[in-house]
C-alpha atoms as a PDB file:
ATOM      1  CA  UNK A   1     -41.542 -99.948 -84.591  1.00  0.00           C
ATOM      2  CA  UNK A   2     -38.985-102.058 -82.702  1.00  0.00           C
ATOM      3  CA  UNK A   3     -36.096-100.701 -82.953  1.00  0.00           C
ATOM      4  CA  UNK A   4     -38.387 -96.805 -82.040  1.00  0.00           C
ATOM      5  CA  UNK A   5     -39.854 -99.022 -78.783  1.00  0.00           C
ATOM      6  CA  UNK A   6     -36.087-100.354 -78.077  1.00  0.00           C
ATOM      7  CA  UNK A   7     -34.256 -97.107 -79.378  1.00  0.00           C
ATOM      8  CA  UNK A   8     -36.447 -93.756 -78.843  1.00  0.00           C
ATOM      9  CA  UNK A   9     -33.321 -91.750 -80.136  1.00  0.00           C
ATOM     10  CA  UNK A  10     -34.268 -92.841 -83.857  1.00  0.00           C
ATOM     11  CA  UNK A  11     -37.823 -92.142 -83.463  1.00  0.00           C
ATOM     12  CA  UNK A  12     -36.858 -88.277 -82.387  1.00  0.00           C
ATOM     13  CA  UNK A  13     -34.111 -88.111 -85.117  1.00  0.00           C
ATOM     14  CA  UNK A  14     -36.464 -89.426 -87.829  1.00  0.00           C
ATOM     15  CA  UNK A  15     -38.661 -87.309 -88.409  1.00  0.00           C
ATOM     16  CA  UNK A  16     -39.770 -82.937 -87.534  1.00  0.00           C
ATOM     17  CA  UNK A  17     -43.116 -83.687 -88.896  1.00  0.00           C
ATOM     18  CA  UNK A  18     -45.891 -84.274 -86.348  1.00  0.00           C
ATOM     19  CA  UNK A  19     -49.253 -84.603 -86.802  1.00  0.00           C
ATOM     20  CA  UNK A  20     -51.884 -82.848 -83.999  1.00  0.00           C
ATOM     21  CA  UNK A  21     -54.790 -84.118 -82.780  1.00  0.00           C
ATOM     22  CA  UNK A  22     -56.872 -82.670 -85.445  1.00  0.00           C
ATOM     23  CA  UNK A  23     -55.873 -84.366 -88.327  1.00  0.00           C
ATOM     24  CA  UNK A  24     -53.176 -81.274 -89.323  1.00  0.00           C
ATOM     25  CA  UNK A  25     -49.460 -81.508 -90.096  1.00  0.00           C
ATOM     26  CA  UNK A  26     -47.367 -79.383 -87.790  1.00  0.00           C
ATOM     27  CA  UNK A  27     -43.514 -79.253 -89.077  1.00  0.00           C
ATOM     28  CA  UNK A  28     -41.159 -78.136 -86.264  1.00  0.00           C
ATOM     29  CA  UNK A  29     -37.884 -76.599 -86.573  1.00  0.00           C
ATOM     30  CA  UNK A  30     -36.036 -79.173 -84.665  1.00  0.00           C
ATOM     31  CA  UNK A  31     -36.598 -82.839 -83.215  1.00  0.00           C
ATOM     32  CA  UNK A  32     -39.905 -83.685 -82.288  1.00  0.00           C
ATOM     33  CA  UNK A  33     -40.767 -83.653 -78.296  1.00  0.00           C
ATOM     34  CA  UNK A  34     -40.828 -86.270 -76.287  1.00  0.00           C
ATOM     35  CA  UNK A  35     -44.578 -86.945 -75.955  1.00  0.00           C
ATOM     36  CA  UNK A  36     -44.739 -86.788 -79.619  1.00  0.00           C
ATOM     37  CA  UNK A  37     -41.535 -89.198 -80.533  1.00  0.00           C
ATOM     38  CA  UNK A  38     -42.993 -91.580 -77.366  1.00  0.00           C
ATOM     39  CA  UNK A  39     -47.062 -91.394 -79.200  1.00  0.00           C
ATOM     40  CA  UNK A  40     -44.917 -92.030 -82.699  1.00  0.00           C
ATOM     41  CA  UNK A  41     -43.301 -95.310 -81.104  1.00  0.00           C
ATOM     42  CA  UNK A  42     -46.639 -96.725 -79.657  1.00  0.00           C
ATOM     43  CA  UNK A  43     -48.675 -96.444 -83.144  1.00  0.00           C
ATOM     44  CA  UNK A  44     -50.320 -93.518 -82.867  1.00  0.00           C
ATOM     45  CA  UNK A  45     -52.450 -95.210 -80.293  1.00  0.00           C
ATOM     46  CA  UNK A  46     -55.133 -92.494 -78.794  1.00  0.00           C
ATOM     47  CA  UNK A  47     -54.921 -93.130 -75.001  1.00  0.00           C
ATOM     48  CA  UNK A  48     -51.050 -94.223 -75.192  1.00  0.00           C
ATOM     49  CA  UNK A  49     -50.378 -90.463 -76.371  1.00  0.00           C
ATOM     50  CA  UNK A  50     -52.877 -89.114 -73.598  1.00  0.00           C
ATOM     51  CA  UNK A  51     -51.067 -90.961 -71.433  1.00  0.00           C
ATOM     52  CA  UNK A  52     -47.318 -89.699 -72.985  1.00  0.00           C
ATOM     53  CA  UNK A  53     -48.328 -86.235 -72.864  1.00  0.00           C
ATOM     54  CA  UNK A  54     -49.848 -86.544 -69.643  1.00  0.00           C
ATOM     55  CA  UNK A  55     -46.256 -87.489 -68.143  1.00  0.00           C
ATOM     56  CA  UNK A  56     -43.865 -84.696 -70.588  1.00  0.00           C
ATOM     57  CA  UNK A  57     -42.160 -82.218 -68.344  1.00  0.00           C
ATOM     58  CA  UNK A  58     -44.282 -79.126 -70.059  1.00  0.00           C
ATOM     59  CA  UNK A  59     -47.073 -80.912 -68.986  1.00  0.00           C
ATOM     60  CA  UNK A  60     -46.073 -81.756 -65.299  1.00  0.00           C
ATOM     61  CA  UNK A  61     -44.320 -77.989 -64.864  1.00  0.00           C
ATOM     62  CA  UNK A  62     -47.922 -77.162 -66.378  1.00  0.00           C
ATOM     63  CA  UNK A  63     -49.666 -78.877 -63.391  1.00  0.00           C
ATOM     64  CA  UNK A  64     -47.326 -77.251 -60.624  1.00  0.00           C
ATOM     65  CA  UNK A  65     -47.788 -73.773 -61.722  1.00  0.00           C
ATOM     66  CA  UNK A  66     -51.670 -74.025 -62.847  1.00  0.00           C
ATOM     67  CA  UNK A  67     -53.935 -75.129 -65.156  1.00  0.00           C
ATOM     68  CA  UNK A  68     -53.620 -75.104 -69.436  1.00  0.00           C
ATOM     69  CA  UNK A  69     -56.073 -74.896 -71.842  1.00  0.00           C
ATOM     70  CA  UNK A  70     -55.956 -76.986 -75.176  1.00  0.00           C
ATOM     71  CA  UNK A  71     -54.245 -75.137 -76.713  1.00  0.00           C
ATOM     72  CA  UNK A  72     -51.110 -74.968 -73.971  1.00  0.00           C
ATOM     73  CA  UNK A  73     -51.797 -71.407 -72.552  1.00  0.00           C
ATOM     74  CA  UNK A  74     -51.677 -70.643 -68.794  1.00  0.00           C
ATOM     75  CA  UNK A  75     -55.136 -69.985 -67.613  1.00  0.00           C
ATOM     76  CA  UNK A  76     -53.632 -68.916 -64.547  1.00  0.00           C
ATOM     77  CA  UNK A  77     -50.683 -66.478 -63.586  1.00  0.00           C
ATOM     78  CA  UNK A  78     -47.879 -67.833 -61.967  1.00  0.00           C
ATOM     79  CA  UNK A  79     -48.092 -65.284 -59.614  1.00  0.00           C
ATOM     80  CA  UNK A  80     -51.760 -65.932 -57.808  1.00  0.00           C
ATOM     81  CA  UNK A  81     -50.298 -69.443 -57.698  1.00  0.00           C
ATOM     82  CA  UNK A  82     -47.607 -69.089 -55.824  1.00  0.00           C
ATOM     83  CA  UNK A  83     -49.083 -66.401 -53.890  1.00  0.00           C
ATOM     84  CA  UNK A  84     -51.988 -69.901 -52.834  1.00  0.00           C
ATOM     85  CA  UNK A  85     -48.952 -71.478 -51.768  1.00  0.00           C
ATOM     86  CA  UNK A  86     -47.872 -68.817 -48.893  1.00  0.00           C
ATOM     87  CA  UNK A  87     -49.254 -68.687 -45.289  1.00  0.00           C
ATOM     88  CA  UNK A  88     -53.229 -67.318 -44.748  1.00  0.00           C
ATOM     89  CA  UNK A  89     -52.242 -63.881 -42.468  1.00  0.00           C
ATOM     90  CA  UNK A  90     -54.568 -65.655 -39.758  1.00  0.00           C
ATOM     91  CA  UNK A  91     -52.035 -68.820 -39.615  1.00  0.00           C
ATOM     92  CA  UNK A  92     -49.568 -66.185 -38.174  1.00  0.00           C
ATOM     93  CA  UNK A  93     -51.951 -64.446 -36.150  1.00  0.00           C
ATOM     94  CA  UNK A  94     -52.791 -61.412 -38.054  1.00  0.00           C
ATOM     95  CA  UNK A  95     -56.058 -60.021 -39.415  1.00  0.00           C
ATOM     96  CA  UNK A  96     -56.617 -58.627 -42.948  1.00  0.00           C
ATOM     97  CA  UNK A  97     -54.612 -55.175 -42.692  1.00  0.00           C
ATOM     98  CA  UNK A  98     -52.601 -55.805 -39.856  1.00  0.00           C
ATOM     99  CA  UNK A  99     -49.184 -55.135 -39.375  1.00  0.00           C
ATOM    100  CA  UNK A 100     -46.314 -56.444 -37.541  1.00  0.00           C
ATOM    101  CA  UNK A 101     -44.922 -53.875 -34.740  1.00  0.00           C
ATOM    102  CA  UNK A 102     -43.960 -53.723 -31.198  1.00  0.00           C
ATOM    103  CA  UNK A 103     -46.289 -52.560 -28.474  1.00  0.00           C
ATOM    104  CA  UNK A 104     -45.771 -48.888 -27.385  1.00  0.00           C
ATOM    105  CA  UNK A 105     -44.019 -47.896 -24.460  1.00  0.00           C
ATOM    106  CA  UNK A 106     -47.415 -45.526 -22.907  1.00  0.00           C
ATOM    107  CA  UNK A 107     -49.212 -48.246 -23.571  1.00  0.00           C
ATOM    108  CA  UNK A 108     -52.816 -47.452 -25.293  1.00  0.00           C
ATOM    109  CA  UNK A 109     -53.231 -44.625 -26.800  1.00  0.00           C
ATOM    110  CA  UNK A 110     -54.835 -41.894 -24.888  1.00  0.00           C
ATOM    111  CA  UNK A 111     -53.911 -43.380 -21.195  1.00  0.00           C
ATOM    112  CA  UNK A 112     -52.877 -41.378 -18.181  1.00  0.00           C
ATOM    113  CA  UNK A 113     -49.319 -41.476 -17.339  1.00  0.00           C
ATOM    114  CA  UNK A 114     -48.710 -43.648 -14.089  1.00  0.00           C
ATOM    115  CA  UNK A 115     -47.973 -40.846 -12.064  1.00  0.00           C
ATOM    116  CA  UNK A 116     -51.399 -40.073 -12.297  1.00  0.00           C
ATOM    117  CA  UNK A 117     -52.450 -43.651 -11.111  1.00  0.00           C
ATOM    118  CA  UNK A 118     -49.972 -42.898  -8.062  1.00  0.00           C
ATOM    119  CA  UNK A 119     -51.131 -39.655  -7.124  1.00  0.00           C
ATOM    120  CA  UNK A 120     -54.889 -40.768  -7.449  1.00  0.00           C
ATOM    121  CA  UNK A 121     -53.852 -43.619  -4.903  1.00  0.00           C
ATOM    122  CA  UNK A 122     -52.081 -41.071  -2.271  1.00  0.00           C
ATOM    123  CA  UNK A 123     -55.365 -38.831  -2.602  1.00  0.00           C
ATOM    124  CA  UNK A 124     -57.794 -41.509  -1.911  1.00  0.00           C
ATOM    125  CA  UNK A 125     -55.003 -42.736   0.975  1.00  0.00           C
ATOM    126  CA  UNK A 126     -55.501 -40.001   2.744  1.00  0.00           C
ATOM    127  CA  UNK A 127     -59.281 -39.337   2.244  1.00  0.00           C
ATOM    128  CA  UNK A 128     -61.145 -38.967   5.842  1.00  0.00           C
ATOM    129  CA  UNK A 129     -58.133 -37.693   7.526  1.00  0.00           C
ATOM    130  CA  UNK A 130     -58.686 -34.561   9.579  1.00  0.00           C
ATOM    131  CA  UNK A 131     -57.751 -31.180   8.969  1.00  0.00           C
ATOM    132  CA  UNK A 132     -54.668 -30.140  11.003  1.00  0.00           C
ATOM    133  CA  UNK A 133     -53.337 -26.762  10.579  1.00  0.00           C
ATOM    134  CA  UNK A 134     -49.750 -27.569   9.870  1.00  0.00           C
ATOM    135  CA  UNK A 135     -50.729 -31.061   9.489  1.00  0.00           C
ATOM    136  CA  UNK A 136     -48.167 -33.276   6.514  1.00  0.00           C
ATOM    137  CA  UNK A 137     -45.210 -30.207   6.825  1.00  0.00           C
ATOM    138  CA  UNK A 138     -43.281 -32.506   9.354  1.00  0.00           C
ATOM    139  CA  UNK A 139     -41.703 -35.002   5.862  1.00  0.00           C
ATOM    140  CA  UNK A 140     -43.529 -37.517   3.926  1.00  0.00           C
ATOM    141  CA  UNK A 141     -44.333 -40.050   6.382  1.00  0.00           C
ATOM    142  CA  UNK A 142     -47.585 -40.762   7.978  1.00  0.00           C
ATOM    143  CA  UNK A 143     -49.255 -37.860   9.480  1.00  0.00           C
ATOM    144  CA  UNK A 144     -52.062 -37.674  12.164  1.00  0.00           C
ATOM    145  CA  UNK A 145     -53.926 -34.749   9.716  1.00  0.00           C
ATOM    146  CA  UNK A 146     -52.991 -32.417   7.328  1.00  0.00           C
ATOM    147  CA  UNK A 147     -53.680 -29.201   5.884  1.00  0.00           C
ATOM    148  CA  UNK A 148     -54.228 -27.620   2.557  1.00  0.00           C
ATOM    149  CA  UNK A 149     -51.189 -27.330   1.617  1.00  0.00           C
ATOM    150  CA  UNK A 150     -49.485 -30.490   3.041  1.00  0.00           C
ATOM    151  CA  UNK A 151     -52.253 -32.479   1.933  1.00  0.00           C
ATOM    152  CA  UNK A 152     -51.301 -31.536  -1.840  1.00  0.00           C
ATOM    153  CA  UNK A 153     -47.844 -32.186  -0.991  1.00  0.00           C
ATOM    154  CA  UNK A 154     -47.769 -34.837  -0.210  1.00  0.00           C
ATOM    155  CA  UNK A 155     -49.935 -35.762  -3.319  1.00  0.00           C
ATOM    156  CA  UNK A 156     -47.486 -34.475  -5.644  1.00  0.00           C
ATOM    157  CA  UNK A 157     -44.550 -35.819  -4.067  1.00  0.00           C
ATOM    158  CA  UNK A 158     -46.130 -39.528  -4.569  1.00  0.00           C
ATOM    159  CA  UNK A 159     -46.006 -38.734  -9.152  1.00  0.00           C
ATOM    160  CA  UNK A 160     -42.394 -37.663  -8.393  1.00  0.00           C
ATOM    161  CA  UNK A 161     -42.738 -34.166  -7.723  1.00  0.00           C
ATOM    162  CA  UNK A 162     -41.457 -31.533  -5.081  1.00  0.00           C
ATOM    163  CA  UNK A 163     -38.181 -32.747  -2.784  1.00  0.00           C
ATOM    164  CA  UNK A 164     -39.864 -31.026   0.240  1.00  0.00           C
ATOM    165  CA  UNK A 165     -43.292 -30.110   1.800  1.00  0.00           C
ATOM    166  CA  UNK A 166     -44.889 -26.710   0.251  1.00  0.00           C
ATOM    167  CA  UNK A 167     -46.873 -23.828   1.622  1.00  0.00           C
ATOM    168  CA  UNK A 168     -49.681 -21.547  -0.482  1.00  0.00           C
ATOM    169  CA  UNK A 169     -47.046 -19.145  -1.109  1.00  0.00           C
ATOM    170  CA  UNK A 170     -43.979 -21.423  -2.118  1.00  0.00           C
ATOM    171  CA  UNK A 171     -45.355 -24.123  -4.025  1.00  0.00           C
ATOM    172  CA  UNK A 172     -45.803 -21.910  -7.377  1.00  0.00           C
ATOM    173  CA  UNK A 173     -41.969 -21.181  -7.012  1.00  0.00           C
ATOM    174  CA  UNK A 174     -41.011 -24.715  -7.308  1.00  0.00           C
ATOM    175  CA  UNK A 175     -39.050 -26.648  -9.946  1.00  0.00           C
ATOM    176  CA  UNK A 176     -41.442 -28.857 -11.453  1.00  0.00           C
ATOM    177  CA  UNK A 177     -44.532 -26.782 -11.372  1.00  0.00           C
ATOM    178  CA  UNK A 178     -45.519 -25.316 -14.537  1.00  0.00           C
ATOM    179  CA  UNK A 179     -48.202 -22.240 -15.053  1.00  0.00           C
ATOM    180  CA  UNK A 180     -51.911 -22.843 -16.539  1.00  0.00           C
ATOM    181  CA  UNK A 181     -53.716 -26.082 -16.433  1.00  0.00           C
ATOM    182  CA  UNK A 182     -52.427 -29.871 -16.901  1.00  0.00           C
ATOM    183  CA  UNK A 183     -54.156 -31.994 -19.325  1.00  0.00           C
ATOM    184  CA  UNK A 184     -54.509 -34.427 -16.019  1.00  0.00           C
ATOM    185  CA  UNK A 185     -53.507 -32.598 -13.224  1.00  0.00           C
ATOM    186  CA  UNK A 186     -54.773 -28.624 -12.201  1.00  0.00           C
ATOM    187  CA  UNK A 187     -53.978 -27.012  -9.078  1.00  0.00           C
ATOM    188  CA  UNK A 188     -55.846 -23.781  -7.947  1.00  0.00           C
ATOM    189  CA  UNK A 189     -53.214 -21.440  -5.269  1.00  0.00           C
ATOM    190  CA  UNK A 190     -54.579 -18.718  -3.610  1.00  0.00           C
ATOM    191  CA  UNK A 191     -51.833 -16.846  -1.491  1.00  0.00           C
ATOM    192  CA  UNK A 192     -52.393 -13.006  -2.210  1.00  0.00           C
ATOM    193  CA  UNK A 193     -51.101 -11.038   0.979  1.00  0.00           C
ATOM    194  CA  UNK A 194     -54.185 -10.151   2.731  1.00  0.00           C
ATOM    195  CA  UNK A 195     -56.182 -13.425   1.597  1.00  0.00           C
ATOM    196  CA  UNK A 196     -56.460 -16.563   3.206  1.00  0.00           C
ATOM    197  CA  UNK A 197     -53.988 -18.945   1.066  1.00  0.00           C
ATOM    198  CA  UNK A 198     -55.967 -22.318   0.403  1.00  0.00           C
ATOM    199  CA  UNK A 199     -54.956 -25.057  -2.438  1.00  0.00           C
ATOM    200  CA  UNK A 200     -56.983 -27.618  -3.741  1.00  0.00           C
ATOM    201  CA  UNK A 201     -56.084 -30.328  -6.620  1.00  0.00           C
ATOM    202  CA  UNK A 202     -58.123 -31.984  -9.523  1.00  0.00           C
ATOM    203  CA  UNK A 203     -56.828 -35.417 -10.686  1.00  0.00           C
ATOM    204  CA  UNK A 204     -58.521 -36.532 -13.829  1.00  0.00           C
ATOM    205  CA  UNK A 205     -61.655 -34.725 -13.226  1.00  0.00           C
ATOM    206  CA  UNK A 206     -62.076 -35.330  -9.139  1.00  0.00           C
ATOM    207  CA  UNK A 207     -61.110 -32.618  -6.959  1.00  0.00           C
ATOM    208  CA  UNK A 208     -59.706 -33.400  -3.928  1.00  0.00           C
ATOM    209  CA  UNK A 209     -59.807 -30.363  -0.823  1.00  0.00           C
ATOM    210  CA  UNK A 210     -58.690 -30.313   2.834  1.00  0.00           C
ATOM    211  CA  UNK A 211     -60.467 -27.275   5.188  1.00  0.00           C
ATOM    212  CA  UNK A 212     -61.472 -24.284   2.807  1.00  0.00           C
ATOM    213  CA  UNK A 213     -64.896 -23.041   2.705  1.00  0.00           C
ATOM    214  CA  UNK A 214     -68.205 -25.794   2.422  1.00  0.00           C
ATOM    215  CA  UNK A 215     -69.916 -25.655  -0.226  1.00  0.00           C
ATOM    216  CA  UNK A 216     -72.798 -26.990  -2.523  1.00  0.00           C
ATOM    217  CA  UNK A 217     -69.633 -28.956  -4.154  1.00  0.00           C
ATOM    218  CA  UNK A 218     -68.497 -29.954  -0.071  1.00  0.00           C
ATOM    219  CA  UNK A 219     -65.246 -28.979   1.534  1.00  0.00           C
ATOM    220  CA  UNK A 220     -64.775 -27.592   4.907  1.00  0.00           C
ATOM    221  CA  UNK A 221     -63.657 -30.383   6.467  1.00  0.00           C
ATOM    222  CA  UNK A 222     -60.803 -32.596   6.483  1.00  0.00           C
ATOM    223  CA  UNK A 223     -59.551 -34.508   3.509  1.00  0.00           C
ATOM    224  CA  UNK A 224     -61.803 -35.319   1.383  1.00  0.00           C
ATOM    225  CA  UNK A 225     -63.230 -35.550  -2.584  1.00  0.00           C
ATOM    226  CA  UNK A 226     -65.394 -32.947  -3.336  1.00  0.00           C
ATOM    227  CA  UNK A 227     -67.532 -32.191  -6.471  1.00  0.00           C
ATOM    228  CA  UNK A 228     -67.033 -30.013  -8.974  1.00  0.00           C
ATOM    229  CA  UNK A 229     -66.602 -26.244  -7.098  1.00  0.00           C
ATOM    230  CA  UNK A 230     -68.775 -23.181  -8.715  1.00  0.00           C
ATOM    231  CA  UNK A 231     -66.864 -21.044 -10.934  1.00  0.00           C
ATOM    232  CA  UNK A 232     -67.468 -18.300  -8.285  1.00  0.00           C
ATOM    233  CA  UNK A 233     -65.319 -20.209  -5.996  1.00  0.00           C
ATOM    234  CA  UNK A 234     -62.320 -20.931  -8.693  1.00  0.00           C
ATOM    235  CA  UNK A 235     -62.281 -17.519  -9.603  1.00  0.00           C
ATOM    236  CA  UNK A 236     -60.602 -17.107  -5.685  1.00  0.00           C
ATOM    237  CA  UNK A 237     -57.869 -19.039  -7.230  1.00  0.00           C
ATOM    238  CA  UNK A 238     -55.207 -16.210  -8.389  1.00  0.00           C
ATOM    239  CA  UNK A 239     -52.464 -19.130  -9.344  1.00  0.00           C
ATOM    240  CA  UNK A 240     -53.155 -22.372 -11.422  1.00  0.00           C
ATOM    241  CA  UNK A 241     -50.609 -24.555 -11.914  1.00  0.00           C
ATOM    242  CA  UNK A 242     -49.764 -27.913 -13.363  1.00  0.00           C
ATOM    243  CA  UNK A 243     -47.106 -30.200 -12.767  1.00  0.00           C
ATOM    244  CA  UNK A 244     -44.669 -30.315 -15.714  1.00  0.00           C
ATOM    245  CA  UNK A 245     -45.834 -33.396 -18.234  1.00  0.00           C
ATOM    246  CA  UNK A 246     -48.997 -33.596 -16.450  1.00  0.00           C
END
């Protein structure tokens, strides 16, 4: 016992016969392992080779990956382990299903483009101002009042449209303007010969109008929003148009 506590290579070389921890013989096919040879040296004592086994690599490696049973079999697959070991998705700042991506350029989904945000803006700018005939033909600076036409001019001009004030019968013609209605953005042109040419706009669902014919929907007047007009009074329209992406 000595020389096995002094010189652990002789107890490993001595013997391939172990004994397990019910009472049977197991013979290996090479030397015995190192829990067994270390047990072996200390007598056979019970908590010495609890304490051997406790430290052998298989049984540390055994502790990293998972549990063992008795008998030495994972209970456990090394795979949910290691998968423990890896960041929670909410640690990163993601939520179950989540992915990592970059924010689109439109922005939400569904969102007017910002021409139509600029457009709005010039409408309600110029809401209250008084219907000149001429009126907003002169450029795109301030004008005293404005008509129909230069009214929706200059409403156009502020999403990027049109180089140059437009008339009932020229604003169909130019580049830009596209036939039917927008998905944000509908203008109704009436400028038959023999009819009196008159253009409104809706933007997102408001109509805007200066002069034209009052209604229950308004109008009449100078610039200003107006409700929803009666189908009788669209049906004057002979020319809808949209602008182009709108």
């Amino acid at each position: 016992m000595q020389q096995q506590l002094t010189d652990p290579s002789s107890a490993l070389a001595s013997s391939t016969t172990s004994t397990t921890s019910d009472g049977t013989s197991a013979t290996g096919t090479g030397s015995t392992s190192f829990s067994d040879a270390l047990s072996s040296a200390l007598g056979g004592d019970t908590s010495s080779t609890a304490y051997s086994s406790a430290l052998s690599p298989d049984s540390l490696m055994a502790s990293a990956i998972g549990d063992t049973s008795d008998d030495g079999t994972d209970s456990s697959s090394l795979t949910s382990d290691i998968s423990a070991l890896l960041p929670s998705t909410s640690s990163l700042g993601l939520s179950t299903g989540s992915t990592l991506g970059t924010t689109g350029v439109t922005g939400t989904s569904g969102s007017a483009p910002a021409q139509v945000e600029a457009m709005t803006n010039m409408a309600n700018s110029l809401v209250g101002k008084p219907y000149v005939y001429g009126g907003g033909h002169s450029g795109w600076g301030p004008q005293s009042g404005y008509d129909c036409s230069g009214f929706v001019s200059a409403v156009l001009h502020a999403g990027g449209y049109l180089s140059s004030p437009q008339d009932t019968v020229t604003l169909p013609q130019q580049p830009g303007m596209e036939s039917g209605p927008g998905q944000y953005v509908t203008i109704y042109d009436r400028a038959l010969p023999g009819e009196s040419g008159h253009v409104i706009i809706d933007i997102g669902g408001q109509f805007y109008e200066s002069g034209g014919s009052h209604g229950s929907w308004g109008g009449g007047g100078g610039v200003e929003k107006i409700g929803t007009p009666s189908q009788a009074y669209l049906s004057t329209f002979d020319t809808i148009l949209h602008p182009a992406g709108l």
